[in-house]
Protein backbone atom coordinates (compact mmCIF):
# COMPACT_ATOMS: atom_id res chain seq x y z
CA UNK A 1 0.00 0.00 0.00
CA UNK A 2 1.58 3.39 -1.24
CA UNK A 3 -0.08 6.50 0.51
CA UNK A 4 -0.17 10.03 -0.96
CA UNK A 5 -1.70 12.50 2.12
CA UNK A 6 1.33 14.08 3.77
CA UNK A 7 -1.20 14.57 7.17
CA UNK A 8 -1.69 10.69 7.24
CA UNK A 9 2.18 10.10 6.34
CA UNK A 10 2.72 12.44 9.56
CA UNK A 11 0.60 11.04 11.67
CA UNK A 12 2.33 7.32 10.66
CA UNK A 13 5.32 8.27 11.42
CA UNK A 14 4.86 10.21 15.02
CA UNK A 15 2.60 6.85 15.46
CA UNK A 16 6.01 4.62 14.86
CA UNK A 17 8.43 6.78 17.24
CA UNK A 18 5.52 6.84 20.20
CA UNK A 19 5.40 2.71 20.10
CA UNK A 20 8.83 3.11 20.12
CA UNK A 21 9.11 5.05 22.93
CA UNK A 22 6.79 2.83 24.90
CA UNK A 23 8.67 -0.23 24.40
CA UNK A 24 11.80 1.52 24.64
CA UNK A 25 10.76 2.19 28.58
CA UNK A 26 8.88 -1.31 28.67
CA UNK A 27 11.98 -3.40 27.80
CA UNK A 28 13.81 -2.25 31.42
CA UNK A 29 11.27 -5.39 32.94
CA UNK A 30 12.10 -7.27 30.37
CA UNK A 31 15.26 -6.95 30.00
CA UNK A 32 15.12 -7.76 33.88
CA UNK A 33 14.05 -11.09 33.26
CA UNK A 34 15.89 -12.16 30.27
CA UNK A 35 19.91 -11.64 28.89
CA UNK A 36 19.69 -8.77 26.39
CA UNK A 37 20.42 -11.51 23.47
CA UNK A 38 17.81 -13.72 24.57
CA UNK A 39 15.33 -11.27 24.75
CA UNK A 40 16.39 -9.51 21.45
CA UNK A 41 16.33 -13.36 20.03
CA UNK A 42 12.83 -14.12 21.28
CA UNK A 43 11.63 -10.79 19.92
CA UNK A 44 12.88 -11.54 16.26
CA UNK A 45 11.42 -15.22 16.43
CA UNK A 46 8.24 -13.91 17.08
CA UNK A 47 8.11 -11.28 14.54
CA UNK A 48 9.34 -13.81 11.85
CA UNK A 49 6.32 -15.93 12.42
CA UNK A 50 3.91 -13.02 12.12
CA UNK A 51 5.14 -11.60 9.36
CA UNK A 52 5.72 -15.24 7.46
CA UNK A 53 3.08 -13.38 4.72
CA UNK A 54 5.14 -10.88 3.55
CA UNK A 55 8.45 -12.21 2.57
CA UNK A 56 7.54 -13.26 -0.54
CA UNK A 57 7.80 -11.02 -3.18
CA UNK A 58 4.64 -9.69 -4.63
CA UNK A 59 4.40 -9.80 -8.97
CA UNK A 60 4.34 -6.33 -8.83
CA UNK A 61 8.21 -5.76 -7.27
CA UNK A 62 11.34 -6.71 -9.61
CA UNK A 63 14.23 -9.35 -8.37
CA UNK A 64 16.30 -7.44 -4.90
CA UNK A 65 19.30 -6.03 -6.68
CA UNK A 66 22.72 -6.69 -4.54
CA UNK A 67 22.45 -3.15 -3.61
CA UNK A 68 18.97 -3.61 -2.18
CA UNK A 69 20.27 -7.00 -0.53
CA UNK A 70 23.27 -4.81 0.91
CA UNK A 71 20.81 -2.03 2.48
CA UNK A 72 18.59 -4.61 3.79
CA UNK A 73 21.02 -6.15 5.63
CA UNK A 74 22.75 -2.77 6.35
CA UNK A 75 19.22 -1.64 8.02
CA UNK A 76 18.99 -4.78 9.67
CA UNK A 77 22.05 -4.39 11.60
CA UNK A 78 22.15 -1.39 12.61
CA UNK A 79 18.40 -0.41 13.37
CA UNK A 80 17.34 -4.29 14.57
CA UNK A 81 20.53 -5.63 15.91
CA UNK A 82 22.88 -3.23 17.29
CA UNK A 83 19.99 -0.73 17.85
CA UNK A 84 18.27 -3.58 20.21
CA UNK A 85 21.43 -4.39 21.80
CA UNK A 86 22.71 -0.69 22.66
CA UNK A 87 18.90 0.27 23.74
CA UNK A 88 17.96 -2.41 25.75
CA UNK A 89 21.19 -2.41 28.40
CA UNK A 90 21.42 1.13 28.02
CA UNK A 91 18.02 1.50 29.31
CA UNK A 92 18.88 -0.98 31.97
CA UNK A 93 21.69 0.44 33.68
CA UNK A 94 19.81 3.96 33.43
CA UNK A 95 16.49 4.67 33.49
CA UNK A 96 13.64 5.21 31.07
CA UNK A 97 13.84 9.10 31.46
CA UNK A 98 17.39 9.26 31.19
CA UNK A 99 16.80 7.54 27.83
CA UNK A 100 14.33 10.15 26.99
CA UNK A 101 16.92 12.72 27.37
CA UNK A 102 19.64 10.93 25.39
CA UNK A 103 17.07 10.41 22.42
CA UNK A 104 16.65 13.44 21.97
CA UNK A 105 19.39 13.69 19.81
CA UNK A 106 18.13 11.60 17.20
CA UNK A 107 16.00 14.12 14.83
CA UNK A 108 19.72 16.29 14.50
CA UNK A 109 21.74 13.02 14.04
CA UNK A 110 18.89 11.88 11.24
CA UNK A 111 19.36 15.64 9.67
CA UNK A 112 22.81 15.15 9.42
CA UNK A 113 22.90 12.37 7.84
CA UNK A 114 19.95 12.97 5.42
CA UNK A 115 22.42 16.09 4.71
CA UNK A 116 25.50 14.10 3.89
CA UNK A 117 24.41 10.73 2.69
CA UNK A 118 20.88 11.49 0.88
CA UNK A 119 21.43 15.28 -0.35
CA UNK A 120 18.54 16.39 0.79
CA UNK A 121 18.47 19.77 1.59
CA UNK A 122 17.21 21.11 5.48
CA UNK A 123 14.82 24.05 5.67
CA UNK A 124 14.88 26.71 8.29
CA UNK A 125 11.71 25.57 9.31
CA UNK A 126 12.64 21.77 9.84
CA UNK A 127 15.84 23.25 11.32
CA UNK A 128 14.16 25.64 13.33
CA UNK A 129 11.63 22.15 14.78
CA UNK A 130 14.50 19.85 15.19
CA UNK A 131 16.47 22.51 17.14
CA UNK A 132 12.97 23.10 19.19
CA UNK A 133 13.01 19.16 19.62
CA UNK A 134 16.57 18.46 20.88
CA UNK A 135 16.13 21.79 23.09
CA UNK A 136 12.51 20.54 24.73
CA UNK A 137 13.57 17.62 25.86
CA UNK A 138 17.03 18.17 26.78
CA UNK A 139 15.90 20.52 29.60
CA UNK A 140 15.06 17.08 31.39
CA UNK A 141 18.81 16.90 31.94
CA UNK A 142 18.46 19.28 34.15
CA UNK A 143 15.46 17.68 36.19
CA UNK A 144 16.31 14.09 36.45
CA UNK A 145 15.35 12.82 39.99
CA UNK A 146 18.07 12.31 42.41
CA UNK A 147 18.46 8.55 42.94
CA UNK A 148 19.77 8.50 46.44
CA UNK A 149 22.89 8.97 48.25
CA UNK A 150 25.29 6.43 47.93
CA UNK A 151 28.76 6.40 48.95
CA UNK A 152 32.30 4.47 48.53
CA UNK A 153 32.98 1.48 45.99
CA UNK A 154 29.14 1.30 45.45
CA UNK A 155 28.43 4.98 44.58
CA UNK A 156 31.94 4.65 42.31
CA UNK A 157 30.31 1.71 40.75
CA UNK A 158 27.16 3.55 40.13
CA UNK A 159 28.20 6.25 38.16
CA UNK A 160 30.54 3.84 36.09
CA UNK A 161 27.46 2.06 35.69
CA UNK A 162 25.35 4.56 34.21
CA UNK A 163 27.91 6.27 32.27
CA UNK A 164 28.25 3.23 30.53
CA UNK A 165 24.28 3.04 29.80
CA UNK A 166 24.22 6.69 28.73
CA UNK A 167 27.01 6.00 26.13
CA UNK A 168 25.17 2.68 25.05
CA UNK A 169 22.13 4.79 24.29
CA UNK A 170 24.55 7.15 22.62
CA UNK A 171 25.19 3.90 19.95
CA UNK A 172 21.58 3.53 20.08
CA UNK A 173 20.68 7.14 18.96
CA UNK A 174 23.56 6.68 15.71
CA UNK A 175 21.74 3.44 15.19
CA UNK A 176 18.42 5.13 14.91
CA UNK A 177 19.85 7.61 12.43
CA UNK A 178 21.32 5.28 10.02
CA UNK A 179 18.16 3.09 10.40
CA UNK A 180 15.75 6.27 8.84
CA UNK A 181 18.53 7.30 5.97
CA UNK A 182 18.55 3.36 4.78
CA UNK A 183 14.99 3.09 5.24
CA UNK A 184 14.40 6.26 2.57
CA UNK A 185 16.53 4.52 0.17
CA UNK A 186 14.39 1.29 0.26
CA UNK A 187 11.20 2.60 0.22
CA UNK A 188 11.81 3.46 -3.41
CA UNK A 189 12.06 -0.15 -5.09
CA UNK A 190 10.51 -2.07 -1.96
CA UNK A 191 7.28 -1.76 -0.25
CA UNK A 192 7.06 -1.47 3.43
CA UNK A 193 5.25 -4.58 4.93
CA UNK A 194 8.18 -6.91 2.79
CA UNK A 195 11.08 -4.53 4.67
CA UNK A 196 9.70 -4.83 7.57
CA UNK A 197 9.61 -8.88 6.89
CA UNK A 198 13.43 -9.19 5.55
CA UNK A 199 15.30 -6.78 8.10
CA UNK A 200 13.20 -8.55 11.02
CA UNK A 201 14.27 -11.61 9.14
CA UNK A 202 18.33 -10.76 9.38
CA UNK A 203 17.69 -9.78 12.69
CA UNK A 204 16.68 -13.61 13.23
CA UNK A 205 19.90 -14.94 12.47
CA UNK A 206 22.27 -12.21 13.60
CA UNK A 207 21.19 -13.40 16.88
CA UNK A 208 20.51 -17.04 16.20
CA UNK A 209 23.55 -18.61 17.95
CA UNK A 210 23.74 -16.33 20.78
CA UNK A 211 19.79 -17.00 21.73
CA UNK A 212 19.91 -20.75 21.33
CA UNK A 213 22.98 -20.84 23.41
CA UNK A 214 21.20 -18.50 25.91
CA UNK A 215 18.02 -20.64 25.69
CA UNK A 216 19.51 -23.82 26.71
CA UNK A 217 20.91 -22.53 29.79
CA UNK A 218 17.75 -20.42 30.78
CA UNK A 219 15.16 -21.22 33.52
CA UNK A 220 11.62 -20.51 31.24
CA UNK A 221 10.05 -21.76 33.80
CA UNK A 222 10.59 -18.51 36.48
CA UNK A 223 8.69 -16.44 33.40
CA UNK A 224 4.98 -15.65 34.78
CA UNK A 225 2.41 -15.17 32.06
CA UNK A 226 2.27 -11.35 32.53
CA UNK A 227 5.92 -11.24 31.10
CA UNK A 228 5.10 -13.58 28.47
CA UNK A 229 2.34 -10.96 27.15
CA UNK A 230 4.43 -8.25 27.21
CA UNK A 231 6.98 -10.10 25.39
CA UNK A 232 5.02 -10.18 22.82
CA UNK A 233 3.39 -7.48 22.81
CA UNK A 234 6.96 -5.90 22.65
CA UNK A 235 8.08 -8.11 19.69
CA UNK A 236 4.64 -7.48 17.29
CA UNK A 237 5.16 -3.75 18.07
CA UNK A 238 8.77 -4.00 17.75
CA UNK A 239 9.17 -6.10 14.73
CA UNK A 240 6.06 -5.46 12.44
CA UNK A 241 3.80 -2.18 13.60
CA UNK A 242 6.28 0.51 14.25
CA UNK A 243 8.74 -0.92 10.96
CA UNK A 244 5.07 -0.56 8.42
CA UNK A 245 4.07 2.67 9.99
CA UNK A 246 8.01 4.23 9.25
CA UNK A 247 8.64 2.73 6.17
CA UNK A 248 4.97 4.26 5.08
CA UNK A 249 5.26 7.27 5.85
CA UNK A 250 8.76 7.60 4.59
CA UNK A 251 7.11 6.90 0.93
CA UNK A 252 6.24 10.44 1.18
CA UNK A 253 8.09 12.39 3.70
CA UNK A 254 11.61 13.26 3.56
CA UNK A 255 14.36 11.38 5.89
CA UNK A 256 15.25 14.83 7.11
CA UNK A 257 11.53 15.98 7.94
CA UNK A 258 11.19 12.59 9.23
CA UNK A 259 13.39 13.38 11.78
CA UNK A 260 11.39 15.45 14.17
CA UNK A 261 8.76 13.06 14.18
CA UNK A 262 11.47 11.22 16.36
CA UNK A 263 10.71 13.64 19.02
CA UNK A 264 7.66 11.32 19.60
CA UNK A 265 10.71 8.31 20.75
CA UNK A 266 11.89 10.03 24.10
CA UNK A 267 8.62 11.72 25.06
CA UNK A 268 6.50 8.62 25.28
CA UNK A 269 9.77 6.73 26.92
CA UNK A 270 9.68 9.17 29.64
CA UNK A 271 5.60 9.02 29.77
CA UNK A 272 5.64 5.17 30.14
CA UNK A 273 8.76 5.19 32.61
CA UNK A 274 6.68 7.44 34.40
CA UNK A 275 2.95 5.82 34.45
CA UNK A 276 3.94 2.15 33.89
CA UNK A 277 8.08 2.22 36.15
CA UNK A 278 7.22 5.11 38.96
CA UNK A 279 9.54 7.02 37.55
CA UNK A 280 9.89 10.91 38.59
CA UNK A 281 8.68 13.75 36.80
CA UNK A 282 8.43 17.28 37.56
CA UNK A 283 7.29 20.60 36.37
CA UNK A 284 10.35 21.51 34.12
CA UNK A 285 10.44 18.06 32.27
CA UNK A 286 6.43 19.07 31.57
CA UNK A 287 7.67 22.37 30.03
CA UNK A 288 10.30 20.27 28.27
CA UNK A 289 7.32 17.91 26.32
CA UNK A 290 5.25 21.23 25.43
CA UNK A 291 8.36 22.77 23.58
CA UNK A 292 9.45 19.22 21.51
CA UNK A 293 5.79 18.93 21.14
CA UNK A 294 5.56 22.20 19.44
CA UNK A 295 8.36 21.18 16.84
CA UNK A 296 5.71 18.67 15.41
CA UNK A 297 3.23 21.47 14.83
CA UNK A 298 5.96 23.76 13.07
CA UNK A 299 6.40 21.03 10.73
CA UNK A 300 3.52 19.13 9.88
CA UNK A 301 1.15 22.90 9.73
CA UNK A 302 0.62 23.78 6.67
CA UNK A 303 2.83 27.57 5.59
CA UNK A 304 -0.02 30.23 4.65
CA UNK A 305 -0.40 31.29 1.66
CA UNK A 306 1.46 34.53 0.21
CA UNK A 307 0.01 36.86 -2.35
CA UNK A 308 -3.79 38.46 -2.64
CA UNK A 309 -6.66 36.74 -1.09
CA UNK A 310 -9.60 35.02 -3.26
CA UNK A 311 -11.64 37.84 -5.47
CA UNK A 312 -15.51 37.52 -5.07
């Protein structure tokens, strides 16, 4: 399905980067429960067999040139593999909000790379929203709840500890980028459902041997059912919603508009982390979602219209 209304497109992608978000903050449980490659394993396994339909190429696609195979794979391992990998511990040794504040980087890294790998040019008006984006919710930086005192080897540990999640969400955040720049390229000689279907499929076995070896060792039993659903949950909204609703709206917008629409990823992590994890927030992170919330509406509103006004 190839859609033409840019307000649809738009509301696609800011669709994609919110179920992002959510399971962005909802994989710190999971990720409680299972090793990282496990759960990233589990999460591929059960996308493959719900999106078994759309491998297969349709009659009305040509034969994957090895420049399409390349990007696939390309998109694959950065946006399923390593993205999964850097987001999940990262999250884990932080917090949800902290992730919101480190994702907020991600509409000026997509820019920037739309910029140098896809030539397409940046208006002061996109500029003008991404800069509103990365501003908004980098002011949570400066309200992230106090965790406690701690002192010594433990406090020492701490630190090391999340300084080593924040730069793992770093990786994540490049990851992201050089997922949407790939995904513009292969919306133009693939369709989105059958992306969705082959990256999730290299995602598979990228982490094949490291999940079976995982698997044998690990207790399923200790796994209540509650997990179990929000495993999947997780994996249908990892692997096959949020992947359709990016790759369609990417058929019309471009990879650097696309990027504030990213803004969506760190506000609905902090949301969830807050109203799911009893997570903190405070007045000046709310002041932080109304300004990246106002980038959307400086790019998606339509300009007025210059010149004389209809004759009667």
């Amino acid at each position: 399905m190839r859609i033409h209304s840019k307000p649809l497109a738009y509301f696609y992608l800011a669709l994609s980067m919110s179920l992002v978000g959510a399971y962005v903050a909802l994989s710190k449980p999971l990720a409680a429960t299972f090793p990282v490659l496990l759960l990233a394993w589990l999460r591929f396994g059960i996308g493959a067999i719900a999106m078994l339909g759309w491998i297969k190429r349709p009659a009305s696609e040509a034969p994957l040139p090895a420049k399409a195979k390349g990007l696939l794979f390309l998109e694959s391992f950065f946006g399923n593999f390593l993205f999964t990998l850097c987001m999940i511990t990262g999250v884990s040794m932080t917090s949800a909000v902290t992730a919101s504040v480190t994702m907020a980087t991600i509409p000026a890294a997509i820019a920037l790379l739309s910029w140098l790998v896809l030539k397409e040019r940046i208006s002061v008006r996109v500029m003008v929203a991404i800069s509103l984006a990365v501003l908004g919710i980098a002011l949570m930086a400066f309200a992230k709840p106090d965790a406690g005192a701690h002192s010594g080897a433990s406090a020492t540990l701490g630190q090391d500890k999340h300084a080593l999640g924040q730069l793992l969400l770093v990786g994540a955040v490049l990851c992201e980028a050089i997922y949407a720049v790939i995904g513009k390229k292969l919306t133009g000689s693939l369709s989105p459902k059958r992306i969705a279907a082959l990256i999730n499929l290299w995602g598979f076995v990228l982490t094949l041997p490291f999940g079976i070896y995982l698997a044998w060792y690990f207790d399923f039993g200790q796994v209540g059912i509650a997990t179990w659903l929000l495993l999947l949950g997780y994996a249908l909204a990892a692997c096959v919603v949020t992947v359709w609703l990016w790759m369609t709206g990417l058929q019309v917008v471009p990879a650097s508009q696309s990027a504030v629409f990213t803004v969506m990823l760190p506000l609905s992590t902090a949301l969830v982390g807050v109203v799911f994890l009893g997570e903190s927030l405070n007045g000046l992170q709310m002041l932080a979602f109304a300004i990246a919330v106002s980038s959307l509406a400086l790019t998606t509103l339509p300009l007025p219209r210059r010149g004389r006004g209809p004759t009667v």
